[in-house]
C-alpha atoms as a PDB file:
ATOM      1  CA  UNK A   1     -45.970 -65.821  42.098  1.00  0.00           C
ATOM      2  CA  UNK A   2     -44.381 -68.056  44.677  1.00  0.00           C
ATOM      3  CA  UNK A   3     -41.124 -66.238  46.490  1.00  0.00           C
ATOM      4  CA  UNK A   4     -38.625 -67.999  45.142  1.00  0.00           C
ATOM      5  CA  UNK A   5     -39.461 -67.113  41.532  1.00  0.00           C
ATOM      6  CA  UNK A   6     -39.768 -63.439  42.451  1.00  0.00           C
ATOM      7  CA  UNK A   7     -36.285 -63.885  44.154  1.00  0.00           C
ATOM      8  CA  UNK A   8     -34.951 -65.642  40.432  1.00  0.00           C
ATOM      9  CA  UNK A   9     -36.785 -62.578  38.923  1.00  0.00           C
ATOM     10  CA  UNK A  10     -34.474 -59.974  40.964  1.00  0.00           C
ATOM     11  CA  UNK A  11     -37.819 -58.592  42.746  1.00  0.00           C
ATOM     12  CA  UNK A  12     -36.588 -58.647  46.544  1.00  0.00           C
ATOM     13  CA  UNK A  13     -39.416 -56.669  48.081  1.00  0.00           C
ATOM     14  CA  UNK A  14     -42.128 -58.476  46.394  1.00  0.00           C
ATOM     15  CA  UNK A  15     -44.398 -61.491  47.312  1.00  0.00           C
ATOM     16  CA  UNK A  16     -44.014 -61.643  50.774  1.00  0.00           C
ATOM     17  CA  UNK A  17     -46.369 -59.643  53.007  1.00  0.00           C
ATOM     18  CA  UNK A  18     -44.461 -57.417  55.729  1.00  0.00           C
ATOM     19  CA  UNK A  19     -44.224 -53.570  55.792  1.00  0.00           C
ATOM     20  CA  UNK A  20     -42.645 -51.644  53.401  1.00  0.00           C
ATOM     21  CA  UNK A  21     -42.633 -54.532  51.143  1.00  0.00           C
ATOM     22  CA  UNK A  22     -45.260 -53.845  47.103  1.00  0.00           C
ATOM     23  CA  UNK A  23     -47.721 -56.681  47.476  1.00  0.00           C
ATOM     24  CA  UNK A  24     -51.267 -57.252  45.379  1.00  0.00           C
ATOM     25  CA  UNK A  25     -53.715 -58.419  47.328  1.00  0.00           C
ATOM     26  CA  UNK A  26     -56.756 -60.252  46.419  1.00  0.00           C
ATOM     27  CA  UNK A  27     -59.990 -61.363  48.756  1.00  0.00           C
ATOM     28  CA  UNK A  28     -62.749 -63.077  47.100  1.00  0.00           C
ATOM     29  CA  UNK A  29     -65.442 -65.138  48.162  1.00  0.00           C
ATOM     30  CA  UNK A  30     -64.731 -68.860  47.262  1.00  0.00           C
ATOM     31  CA  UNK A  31     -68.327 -69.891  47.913  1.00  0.00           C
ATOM     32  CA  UNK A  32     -69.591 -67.657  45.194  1.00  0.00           C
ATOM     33  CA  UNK A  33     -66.585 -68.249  42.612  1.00  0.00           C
ATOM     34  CA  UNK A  34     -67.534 -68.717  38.982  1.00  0.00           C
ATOM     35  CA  UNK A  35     -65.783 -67.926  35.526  1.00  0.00           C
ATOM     36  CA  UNK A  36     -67.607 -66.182  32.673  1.00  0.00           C
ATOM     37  CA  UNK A  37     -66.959 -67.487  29.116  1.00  0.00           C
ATOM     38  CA  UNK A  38     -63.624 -65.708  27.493  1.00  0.00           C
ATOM     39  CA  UNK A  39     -65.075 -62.584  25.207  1.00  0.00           C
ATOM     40  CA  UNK A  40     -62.934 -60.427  23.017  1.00  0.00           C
ATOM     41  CA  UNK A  41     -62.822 -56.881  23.667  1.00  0.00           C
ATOM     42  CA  UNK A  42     -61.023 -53.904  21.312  1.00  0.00           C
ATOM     43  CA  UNK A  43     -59.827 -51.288  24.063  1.00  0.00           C
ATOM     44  CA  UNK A  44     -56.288 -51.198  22.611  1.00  0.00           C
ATOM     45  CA  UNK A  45     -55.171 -48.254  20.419  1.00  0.00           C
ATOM     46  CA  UNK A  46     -56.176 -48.312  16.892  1.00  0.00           C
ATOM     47  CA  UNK A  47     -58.844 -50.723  18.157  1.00  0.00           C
ATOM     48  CA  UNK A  48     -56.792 -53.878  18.729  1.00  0.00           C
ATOM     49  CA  UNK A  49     -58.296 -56.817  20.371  1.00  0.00           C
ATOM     50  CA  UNK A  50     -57.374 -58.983  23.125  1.00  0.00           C
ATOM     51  CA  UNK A  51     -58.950 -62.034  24.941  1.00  0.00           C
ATOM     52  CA  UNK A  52     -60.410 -61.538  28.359  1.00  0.00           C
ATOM     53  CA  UNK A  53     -61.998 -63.877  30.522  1.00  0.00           C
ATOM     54  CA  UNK A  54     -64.027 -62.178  33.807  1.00  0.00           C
ATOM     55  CA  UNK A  55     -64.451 -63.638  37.138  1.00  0.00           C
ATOM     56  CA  UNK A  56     -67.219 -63.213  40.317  1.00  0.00           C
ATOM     57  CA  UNK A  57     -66.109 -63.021  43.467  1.00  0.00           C
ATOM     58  CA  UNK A  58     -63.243 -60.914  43.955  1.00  0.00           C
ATOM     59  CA  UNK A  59     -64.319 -58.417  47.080  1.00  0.00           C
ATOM     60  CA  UNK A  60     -61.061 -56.698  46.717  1.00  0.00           C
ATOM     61  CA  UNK A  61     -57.652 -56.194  45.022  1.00  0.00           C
ATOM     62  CA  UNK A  62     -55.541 -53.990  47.259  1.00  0.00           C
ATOM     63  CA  UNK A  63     -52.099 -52.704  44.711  1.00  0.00           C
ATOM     64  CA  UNK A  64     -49.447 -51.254  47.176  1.00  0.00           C
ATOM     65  CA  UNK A  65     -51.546 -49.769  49.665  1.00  0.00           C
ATOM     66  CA  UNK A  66     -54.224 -48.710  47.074  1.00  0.00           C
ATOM     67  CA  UNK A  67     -57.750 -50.427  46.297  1.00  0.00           C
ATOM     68  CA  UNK A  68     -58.184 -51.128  42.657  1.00  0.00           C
ATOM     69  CA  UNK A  69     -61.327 -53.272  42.808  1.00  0.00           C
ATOM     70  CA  UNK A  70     -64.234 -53.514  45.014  1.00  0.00           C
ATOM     71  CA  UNK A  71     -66.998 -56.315  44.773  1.00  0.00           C
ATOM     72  CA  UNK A  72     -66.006 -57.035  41.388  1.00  0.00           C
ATOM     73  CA  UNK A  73     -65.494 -53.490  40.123  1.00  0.00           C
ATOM     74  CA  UNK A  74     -63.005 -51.665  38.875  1.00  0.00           C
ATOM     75  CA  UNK A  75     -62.126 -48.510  40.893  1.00  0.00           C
ATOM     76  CA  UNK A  76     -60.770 -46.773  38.087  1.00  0.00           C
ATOM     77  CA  UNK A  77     -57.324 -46.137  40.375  1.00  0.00           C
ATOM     78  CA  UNK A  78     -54.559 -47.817  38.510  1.00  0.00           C
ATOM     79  CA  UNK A  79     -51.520 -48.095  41.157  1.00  0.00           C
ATOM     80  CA  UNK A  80     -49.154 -51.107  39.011  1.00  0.00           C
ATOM     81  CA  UNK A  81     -46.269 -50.786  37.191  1.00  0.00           C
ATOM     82  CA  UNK A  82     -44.637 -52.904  34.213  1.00  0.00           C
ATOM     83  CA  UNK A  83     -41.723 -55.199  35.448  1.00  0.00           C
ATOM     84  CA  UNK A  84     -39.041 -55.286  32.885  1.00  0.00           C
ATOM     85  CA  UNK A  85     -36.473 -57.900  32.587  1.00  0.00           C
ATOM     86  CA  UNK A  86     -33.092 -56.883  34.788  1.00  0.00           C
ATOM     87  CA  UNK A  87     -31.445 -59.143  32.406  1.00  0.00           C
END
């Protein structure tokens, strides 16, 4: 999400990277990037499916302050919220 959109979305402290501010943060290793083919998995309730398609690469997603995934694995720490339209 570029800045300006988060701005048009009412989310001030996101996007940019300074102190203070929520921020996701991805590092991955573009040499070693690849997509896997899109699978369905059922881990809604009731057994609901959804479309996922997995990537290699990512080293690490950092979620305000918190690491989520490391070399391509979950950490099981769930740190995100759902944004809700201010509208």
């Amino acid at each position: 999400m570029t800045q300006v959109l988060a701005g048009v979305l009412g989310l001030k402290d996101h996007v940019v990277l300074k102190v203070r501010n929520h921020a996701d943060v991805n590092v991955f290793d573009v040499s070693k990037l690849e997509g896997h083919m899109p699978e369905t998995v059922y881990d809604f309730i009731f057994g609901a499916s959804r479309f996922i398609q997995r990537a290699v690469s990512y080293k690490n997603n950092i979620c305000n302050r918190t690491l989520v995934l490391q070399d391509d694995e979950l950490t099981g720490v769930c740190r995100g919220m759902i944004l809700r339209s201010q509208g």
